[in-house]
C-alpha atoms as a PDB file:
ATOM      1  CA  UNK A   1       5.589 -17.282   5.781  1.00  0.00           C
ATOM      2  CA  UNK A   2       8.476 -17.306   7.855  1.00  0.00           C
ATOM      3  CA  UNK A   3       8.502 -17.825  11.650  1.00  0.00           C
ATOM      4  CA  UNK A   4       9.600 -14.016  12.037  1.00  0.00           C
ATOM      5  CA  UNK A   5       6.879 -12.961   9.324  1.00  0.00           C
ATOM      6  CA  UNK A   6       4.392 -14.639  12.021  1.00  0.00           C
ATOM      7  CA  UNK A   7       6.043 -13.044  14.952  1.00  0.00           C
ATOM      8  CA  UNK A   8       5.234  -9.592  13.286  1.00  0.00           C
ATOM      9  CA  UNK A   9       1.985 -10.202  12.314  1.00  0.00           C
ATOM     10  CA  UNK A  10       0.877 -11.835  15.561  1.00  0.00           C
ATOM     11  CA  UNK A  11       2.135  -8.524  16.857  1.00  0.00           C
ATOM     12  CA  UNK A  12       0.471  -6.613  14.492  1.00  0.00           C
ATOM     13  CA  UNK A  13      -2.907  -8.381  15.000  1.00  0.00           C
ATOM     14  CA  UNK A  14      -2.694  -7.834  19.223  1.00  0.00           C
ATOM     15  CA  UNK A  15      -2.051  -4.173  18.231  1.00  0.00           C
ATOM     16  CA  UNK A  16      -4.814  -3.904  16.646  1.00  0.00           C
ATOM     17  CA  UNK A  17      -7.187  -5.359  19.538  1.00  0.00           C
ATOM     18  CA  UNK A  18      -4.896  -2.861  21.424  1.00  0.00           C
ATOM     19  CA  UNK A  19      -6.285   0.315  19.794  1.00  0.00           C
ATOM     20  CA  UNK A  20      -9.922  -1.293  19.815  1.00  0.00           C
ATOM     21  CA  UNK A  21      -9.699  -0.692  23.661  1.00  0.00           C
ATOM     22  CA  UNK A  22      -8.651  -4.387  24.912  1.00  0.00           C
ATOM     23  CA  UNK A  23      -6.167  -4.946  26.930  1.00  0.00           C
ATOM     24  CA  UNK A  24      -4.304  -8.130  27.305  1.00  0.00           C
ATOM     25  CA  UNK A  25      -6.226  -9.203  30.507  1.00  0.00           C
ATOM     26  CA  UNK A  26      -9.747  -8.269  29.552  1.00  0.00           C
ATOM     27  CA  UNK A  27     -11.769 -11.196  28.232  1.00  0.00           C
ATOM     28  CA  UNK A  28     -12.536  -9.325  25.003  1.00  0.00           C
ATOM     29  CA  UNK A  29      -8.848  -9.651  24.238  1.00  0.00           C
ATOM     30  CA  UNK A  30      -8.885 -13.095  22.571  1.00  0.00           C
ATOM     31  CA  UNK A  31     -12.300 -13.159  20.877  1.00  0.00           C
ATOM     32  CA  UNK A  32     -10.501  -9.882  19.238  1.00  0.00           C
ATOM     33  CA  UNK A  33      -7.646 -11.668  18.520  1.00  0.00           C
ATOM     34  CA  UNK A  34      -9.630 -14.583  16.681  1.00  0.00           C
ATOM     35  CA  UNK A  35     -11.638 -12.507  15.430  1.00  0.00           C
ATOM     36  CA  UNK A  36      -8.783 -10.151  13.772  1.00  0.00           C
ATOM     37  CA  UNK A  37      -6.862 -13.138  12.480  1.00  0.00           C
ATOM     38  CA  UNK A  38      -9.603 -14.555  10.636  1.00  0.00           C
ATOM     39  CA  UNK A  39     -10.121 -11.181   9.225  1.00  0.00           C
ATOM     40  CA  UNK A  40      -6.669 -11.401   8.312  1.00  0.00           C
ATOM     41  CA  UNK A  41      -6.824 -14.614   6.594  1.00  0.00           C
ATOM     42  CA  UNK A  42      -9.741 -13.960   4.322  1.00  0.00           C
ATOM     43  CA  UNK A  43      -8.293 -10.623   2.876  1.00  0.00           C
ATOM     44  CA  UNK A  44      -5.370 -12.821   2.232  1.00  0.00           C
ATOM     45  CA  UNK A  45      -7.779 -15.091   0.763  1.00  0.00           C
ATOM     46  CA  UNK A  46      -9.258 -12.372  -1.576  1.00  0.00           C
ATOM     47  CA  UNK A  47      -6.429 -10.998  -2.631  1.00  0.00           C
ATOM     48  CA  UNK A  48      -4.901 -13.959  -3.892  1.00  0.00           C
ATOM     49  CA  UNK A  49      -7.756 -14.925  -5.538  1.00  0.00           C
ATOM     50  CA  UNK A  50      -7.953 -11.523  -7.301  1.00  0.00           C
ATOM     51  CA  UNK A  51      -4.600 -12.014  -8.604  1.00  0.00           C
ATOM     52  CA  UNK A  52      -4.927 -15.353  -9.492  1.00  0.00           C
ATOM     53  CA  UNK A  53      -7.945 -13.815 -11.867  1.00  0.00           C
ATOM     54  CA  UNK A  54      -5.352 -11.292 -13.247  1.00  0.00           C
ATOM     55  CA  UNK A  55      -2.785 -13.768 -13.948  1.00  0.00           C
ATOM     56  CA  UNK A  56      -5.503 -15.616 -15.960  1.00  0.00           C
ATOM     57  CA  UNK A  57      -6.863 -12.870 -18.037  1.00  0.00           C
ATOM     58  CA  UNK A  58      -3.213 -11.711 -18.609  1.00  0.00           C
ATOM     59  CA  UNK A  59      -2.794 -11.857 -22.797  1.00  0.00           C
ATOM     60  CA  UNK A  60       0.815 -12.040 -24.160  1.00  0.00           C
ATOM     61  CA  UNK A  61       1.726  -9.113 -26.697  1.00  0.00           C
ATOM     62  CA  UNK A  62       3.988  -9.575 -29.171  1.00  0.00           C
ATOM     63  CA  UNK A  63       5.439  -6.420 -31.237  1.00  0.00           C
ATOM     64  CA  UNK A  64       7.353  -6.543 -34.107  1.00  0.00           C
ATOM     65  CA  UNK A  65       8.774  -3.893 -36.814  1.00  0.00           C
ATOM     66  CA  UNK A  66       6.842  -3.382 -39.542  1.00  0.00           C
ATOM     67  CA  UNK A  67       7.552  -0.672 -42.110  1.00  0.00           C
ATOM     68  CA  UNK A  68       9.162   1.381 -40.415  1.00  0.00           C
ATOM     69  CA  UNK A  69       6.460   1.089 -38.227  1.00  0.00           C
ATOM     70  CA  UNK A  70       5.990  -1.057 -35.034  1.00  0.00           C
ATOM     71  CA  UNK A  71       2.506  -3.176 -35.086  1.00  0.00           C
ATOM     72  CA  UNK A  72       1.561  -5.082 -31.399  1.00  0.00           C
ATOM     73  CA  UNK A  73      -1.137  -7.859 -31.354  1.00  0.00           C
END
């Protein structure tokens, strides 16, 4: 992730505590901000894991002509 990728998400995640009702000088602000980044990290986490598990249940299919007709396996 790029150091402007980070910007924006560190952004995005401050937003967020933002529209839960912190502001930046209340001392909820950075448990939320913890709290939303390690949120952030484990649906990262899940999602590459899911498509890690697609990747590996992915079958190759191979098609070829056959009488006129095409046949896949």
């Amino acid at each position: 992730m790029s150091y402007t990728q980070r910007k924006a998400l560190a952004g995005e995640i401050a937003k967020r505590c933002v529209e839960q009702g912190y502001t930046e000088k209340s001392p909820e602000f950075v448990p939320c901000i913890k709290a939303e980044t390690e949120g952030e990290i484990a649906r990262r986490r899940r999602a590459s894991a899911r498509e890690d598990m697609a990747a590996a249940n992915e079958v190759d299919v191979t098609c070829r002509p056959f009488f006129g007709a095409i046949r896949c396996n």
